[in-house]
Protein backbone atom coordinates (compact mmCIF):
# COMPACT_ATOMS: atom_id res chain seq x y z
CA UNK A 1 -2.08 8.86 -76.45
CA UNK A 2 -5.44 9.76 -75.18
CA UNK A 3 -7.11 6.18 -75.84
CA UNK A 4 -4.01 4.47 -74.14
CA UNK A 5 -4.90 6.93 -71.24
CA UNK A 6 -8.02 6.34 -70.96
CA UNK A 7 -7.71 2.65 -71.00
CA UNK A 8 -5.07 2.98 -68.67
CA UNK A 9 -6.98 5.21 -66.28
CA UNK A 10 -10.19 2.31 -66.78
CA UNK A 11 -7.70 -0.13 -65.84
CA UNK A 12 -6.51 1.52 -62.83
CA UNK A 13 -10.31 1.93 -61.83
CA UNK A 14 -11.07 -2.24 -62.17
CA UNK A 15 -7.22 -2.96 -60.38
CA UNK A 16 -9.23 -0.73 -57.78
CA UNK A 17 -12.74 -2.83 -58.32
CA UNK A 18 -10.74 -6.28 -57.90
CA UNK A 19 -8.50 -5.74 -54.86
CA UNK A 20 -11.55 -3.98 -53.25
CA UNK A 21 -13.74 -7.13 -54.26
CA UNK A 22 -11.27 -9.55 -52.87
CA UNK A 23 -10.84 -7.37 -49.21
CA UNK A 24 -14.42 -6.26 -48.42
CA UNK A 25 -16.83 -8.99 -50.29
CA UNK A 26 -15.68 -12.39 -48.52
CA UNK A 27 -17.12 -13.03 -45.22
CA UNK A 28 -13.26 -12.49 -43.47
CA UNK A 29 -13.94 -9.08 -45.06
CA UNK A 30 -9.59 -9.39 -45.51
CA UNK A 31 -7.65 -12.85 -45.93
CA UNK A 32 -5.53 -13.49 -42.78
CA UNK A 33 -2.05 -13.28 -44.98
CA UNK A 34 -3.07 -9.52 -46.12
CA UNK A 35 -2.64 -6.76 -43.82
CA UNK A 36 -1.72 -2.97 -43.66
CA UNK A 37 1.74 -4.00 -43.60
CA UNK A 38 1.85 -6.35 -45.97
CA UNK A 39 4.42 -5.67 -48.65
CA UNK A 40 2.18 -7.08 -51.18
CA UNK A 41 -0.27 -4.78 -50.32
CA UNK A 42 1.70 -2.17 -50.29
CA UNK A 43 2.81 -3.18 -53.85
CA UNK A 44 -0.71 -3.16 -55.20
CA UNK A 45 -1.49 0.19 -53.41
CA UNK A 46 1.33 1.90 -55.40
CA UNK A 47 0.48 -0.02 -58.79
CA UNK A 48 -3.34 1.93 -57.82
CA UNK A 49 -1.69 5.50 -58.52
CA UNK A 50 -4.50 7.98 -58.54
CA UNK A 51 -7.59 5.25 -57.79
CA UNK A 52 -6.28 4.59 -54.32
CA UNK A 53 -9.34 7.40 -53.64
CA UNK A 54 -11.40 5.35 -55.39
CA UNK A 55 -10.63 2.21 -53.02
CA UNK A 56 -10.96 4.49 -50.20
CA UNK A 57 -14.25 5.47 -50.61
CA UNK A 58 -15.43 1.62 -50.93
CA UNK A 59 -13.70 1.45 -47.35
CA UNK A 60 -15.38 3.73 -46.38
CA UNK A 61 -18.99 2.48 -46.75
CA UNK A 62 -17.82 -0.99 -45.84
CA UNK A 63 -17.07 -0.15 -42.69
CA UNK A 64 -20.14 1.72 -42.07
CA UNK A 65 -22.02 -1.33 -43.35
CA UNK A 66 -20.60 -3.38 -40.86
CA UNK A 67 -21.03 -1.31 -38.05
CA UNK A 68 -24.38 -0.70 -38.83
CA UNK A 69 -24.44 -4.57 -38.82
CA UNK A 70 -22.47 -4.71 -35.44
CA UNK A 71 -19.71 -6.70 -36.84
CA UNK A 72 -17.09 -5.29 -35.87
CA UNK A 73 -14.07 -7.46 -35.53
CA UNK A 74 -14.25 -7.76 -39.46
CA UNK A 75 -14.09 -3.87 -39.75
CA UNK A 76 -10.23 -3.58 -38.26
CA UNK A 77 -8.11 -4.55 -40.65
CA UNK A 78 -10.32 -2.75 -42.82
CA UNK A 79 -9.21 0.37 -40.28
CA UNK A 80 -6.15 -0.47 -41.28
CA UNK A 81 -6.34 -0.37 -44.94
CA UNK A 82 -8.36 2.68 -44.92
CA UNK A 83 -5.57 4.91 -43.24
CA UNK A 84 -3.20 2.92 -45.25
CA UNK A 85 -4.45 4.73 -48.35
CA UNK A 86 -5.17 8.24 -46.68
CA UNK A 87 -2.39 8.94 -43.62
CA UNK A 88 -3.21 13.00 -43.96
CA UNK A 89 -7.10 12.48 -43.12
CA UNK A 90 -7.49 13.53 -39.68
CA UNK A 91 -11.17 12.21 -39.68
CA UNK A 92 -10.39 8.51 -40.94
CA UNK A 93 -7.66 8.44 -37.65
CA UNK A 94 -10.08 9.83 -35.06
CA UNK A 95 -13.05 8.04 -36.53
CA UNK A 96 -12.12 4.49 -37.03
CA UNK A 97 -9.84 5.07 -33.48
CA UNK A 98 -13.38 5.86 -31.82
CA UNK A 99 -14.48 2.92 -33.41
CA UNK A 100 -11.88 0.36 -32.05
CA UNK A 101 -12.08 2.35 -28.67
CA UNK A 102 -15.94 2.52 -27.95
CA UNK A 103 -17.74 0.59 -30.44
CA UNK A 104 -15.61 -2.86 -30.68
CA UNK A 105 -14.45 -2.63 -27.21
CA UNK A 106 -18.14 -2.91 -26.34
CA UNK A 107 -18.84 -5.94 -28.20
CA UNK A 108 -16.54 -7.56 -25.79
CA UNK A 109 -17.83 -8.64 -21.11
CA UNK A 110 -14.03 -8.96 -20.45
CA UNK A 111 -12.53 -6.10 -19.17
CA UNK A 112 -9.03 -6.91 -19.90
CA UNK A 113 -10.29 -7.82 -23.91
CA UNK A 114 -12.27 -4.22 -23.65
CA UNK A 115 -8.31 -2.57 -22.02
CA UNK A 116 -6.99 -4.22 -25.49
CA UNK A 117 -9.05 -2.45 -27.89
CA UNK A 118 -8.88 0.98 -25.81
CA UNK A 119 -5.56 0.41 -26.30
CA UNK A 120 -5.91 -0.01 -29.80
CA UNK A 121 -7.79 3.16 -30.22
CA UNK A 122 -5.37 4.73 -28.70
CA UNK A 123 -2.52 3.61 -30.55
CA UNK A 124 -4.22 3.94 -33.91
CA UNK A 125 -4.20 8.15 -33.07
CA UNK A 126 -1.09 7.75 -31.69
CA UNK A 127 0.56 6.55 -35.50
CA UNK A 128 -1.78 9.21 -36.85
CA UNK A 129 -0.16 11.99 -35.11
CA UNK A 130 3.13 10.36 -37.07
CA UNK A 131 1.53 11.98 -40.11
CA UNK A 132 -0.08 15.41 -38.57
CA UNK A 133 1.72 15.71 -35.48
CA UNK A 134 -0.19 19.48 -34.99
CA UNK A 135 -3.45 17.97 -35.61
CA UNK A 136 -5.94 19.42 -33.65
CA UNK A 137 -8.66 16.53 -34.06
CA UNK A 138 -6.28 14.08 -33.14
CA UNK A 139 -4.86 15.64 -29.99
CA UNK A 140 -8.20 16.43 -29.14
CA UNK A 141 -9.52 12.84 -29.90
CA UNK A 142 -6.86 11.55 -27.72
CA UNK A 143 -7.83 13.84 -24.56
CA UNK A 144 -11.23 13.08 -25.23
CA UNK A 145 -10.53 9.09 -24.53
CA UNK A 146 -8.40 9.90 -21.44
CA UNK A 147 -11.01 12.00 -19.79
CA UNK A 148 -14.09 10.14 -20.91
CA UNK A 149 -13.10 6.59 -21.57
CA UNK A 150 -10.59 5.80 -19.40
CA UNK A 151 -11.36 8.98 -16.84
CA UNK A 152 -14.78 8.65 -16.59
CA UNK A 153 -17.75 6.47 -15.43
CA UNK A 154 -19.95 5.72 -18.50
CA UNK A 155 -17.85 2.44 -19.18
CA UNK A 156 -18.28 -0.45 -16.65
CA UNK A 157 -14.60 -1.19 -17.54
CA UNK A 158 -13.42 1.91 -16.98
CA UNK A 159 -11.74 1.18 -13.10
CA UNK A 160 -9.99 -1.70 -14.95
CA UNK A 161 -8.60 0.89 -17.97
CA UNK A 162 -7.24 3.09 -14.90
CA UNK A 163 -5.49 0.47 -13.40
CA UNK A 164 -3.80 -0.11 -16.52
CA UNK A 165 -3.01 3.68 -17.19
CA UNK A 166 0.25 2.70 -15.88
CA UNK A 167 1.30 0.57 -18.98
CA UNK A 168 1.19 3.19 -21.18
CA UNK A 169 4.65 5.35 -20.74
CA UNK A 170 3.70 9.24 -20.34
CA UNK A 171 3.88 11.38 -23.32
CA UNK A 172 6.75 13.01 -24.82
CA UNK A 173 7.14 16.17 -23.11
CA UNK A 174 5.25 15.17 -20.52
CA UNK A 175 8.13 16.61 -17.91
CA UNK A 176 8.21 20.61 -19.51
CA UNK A 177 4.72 19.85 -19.03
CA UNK A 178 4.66 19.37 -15.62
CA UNK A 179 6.70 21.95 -14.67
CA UNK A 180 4.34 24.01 -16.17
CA UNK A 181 2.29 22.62 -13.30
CA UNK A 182 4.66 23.19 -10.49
CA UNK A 183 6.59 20.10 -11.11
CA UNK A 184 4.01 17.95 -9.29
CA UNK A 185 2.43 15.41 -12.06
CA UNK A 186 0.93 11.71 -11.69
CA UNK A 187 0.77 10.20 -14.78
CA UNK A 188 -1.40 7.51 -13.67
CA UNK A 189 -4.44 10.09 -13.17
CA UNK A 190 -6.31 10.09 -16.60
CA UNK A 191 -7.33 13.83 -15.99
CA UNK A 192 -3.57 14.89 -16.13
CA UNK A 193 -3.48 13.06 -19.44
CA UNK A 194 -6.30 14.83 -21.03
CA UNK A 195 -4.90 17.93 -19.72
CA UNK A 196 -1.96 17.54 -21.63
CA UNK A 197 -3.45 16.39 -24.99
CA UNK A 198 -6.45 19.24 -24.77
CA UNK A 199 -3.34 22.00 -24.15
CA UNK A 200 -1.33 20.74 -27.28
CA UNK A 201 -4.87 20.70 -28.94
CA UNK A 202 -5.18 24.63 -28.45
CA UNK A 203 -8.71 24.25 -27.59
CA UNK A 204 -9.31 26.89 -24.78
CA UNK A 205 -12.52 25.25 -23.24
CA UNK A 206 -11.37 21.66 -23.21
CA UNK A 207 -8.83 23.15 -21.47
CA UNK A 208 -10.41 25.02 -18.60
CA UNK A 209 -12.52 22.09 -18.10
CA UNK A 210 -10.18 19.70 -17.62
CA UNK A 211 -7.85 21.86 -15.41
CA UNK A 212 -10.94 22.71 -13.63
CA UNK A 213 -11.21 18.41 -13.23
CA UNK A 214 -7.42 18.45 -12.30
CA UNK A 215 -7.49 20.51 -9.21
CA UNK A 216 -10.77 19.95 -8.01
CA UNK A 217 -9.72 16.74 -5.93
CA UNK A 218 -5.91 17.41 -5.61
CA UNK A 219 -3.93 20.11 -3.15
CA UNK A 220 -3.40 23.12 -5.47
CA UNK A 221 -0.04 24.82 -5.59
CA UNK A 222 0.36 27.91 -6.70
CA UNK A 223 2.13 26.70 -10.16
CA UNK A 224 -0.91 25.05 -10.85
CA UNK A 225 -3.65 28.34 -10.23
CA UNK A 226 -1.51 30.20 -12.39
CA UNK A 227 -2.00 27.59 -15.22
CA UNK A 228 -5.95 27.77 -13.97
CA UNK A 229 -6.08 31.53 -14.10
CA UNK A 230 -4.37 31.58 -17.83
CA UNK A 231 -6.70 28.97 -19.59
CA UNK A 232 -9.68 30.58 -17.59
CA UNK A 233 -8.84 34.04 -19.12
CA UNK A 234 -8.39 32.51 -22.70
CA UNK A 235 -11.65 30.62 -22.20
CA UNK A 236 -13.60 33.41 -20.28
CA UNK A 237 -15.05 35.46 -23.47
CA UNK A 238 -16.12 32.09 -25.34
CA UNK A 239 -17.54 30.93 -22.08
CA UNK A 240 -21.65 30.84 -21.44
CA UNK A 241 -23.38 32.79 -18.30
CA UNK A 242 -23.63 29.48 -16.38
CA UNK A 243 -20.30 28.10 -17.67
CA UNK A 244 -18.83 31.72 -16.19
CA UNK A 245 -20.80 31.41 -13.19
CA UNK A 246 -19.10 27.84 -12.40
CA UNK A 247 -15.68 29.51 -13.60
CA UNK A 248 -16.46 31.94 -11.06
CA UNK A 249 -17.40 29.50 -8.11
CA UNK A 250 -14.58 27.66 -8.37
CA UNK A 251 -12.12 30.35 -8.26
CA UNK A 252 -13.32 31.45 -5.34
CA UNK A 253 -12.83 27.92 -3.93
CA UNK A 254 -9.21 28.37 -4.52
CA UNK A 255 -9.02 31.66 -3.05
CA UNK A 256 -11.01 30.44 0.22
CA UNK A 257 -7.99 27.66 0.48
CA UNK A 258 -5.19 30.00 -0.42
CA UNK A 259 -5.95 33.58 0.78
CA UNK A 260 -3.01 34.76 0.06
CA UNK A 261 -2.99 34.07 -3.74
CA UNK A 262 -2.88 37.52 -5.15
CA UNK A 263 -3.23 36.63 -9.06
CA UNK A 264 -6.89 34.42 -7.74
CA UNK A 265 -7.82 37.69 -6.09
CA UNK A 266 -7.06 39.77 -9.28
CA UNK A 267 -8.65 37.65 -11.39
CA UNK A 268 -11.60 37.47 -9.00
CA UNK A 269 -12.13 41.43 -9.58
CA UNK A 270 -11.78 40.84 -13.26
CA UNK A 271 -14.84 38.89 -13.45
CA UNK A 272 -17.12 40.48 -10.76
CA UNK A 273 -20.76 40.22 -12.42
């Protein structure tokens, strides 16, 4: 029984070998009739058993071996595959979703062809979040593109993204979220977006900052400072002497334009250096 084991364990390990020769050797790096969804492929990933690891991990360096050849169109449905085989790794989501979102969408002039692979990016932690719906990484991840990629100014692109923001439906629970926020919300800011996805993340800083970003430019109503006052005190003890000093400022912005806000007051004796 141990011999028949063995040689069925060896054979497991070259049915691994093969299918991995035949997706990541050719120049196509995958043959146009295989893909993630394929129910051939899904076929041969269940006849892998136990060496579907084995497969991953020669994903894994192929893709890094074409990125760090720039070729990355032949590295998606290699994406694909990979988080085929491992749906419960957070870091094969956010990583190969950073990919498709920064490093392939820069291989591309067109704006609208750079829109469809931010897209992609963030579609690819969207179906992740179908398999670790709690996951910190991811819902941080998918802040993280709101607020920098599509949010911010590094990407030439980035006014054409925001035009866009409107395809993209708002997230579920997007309207207990907003009331949260005095029951004003515009979906089509990016910054509202992140907030959302950094508060589901838990992450106390990402947070502040981005509520910070929120109601810097827009009217504040009073809804709103009290969601500002309770991520600044969860953030405050984590928070630097010049992160607490800006913290500081900018409460006391709010409290120039509403005087009468007794919790801003409060909280501005709370922190007094």
């Amino acid at each position: 029984m141990r011999a028949l084991a063995a040689r069925l364990g060896i054979g497991a390990v070259l049915a691994a070998a093969t299918l991995a020769a035949g997706l990541l050797l050719t120049r196509r790096a995958v043959p146009p009739t295989v893909g993630a969804d394929s129910p051939a492929l899904s076929a041969a990933l269940v006849a892998l058993g136990g060496s579907r690891g084995i497969l991953a991990e020669i994903l894994w360096w192929r893709i890094g071996d074409l990125q760090r050849q720039s070729r990355y169109a032949e590295l998606v449905p290699l994406t694909d595959l990979l988080v085929t085989l491992d749906p419960s790794s957070a870091d094969a989501w956010a990583y190969n979703a950073w990919n498709l979102a920064y490093n392939v969408s820069a291989a591309h002039q067109d704006p609208a062809e750079r829109w469809r692979w931010v897209r992609k990016g963030l579609d690819l932690l969207t179906r992740g979040l179908g398999f670790a719906p709690a996951d910190p990484t991811l819902l941080r991840q998918i802040g993280w593109f709101w607020e920098d990629k599509i949010g911010g100014d590094n990407d030439t692109a980035a006014p054409h993204y925001r035009a866009h923001v409107r395809d993209i439906p708002p997230p579920e629970g997007a309207e207990a979220f907003a009331a949260r926020l005095g029951g004003v919300a515009d979906w089509d800011d990016p910054r509202l977006r992140a907030l959302f996805w950094y508060d589901r993340s838990g992450n106390p800083f990402d947070t502040l900052r981005a509520t910070v970003a929120l109601l810097s430019r827009d009217p504040a109503p009073a809804p709103r400072v009290g969601y500002f006052l309770a991520a600044a005190r969860r953030a405050w003890p984590s928070l630097s002497h010049q992160q607490a000093a800006q913290i500081r400022a900018f409460a006391q912005t709010l409290a120039a334009r509403l005087p009468a806000h007794a919790g801003l007051r409060d909280f501005l004796k709370e922190i007094a250096p």
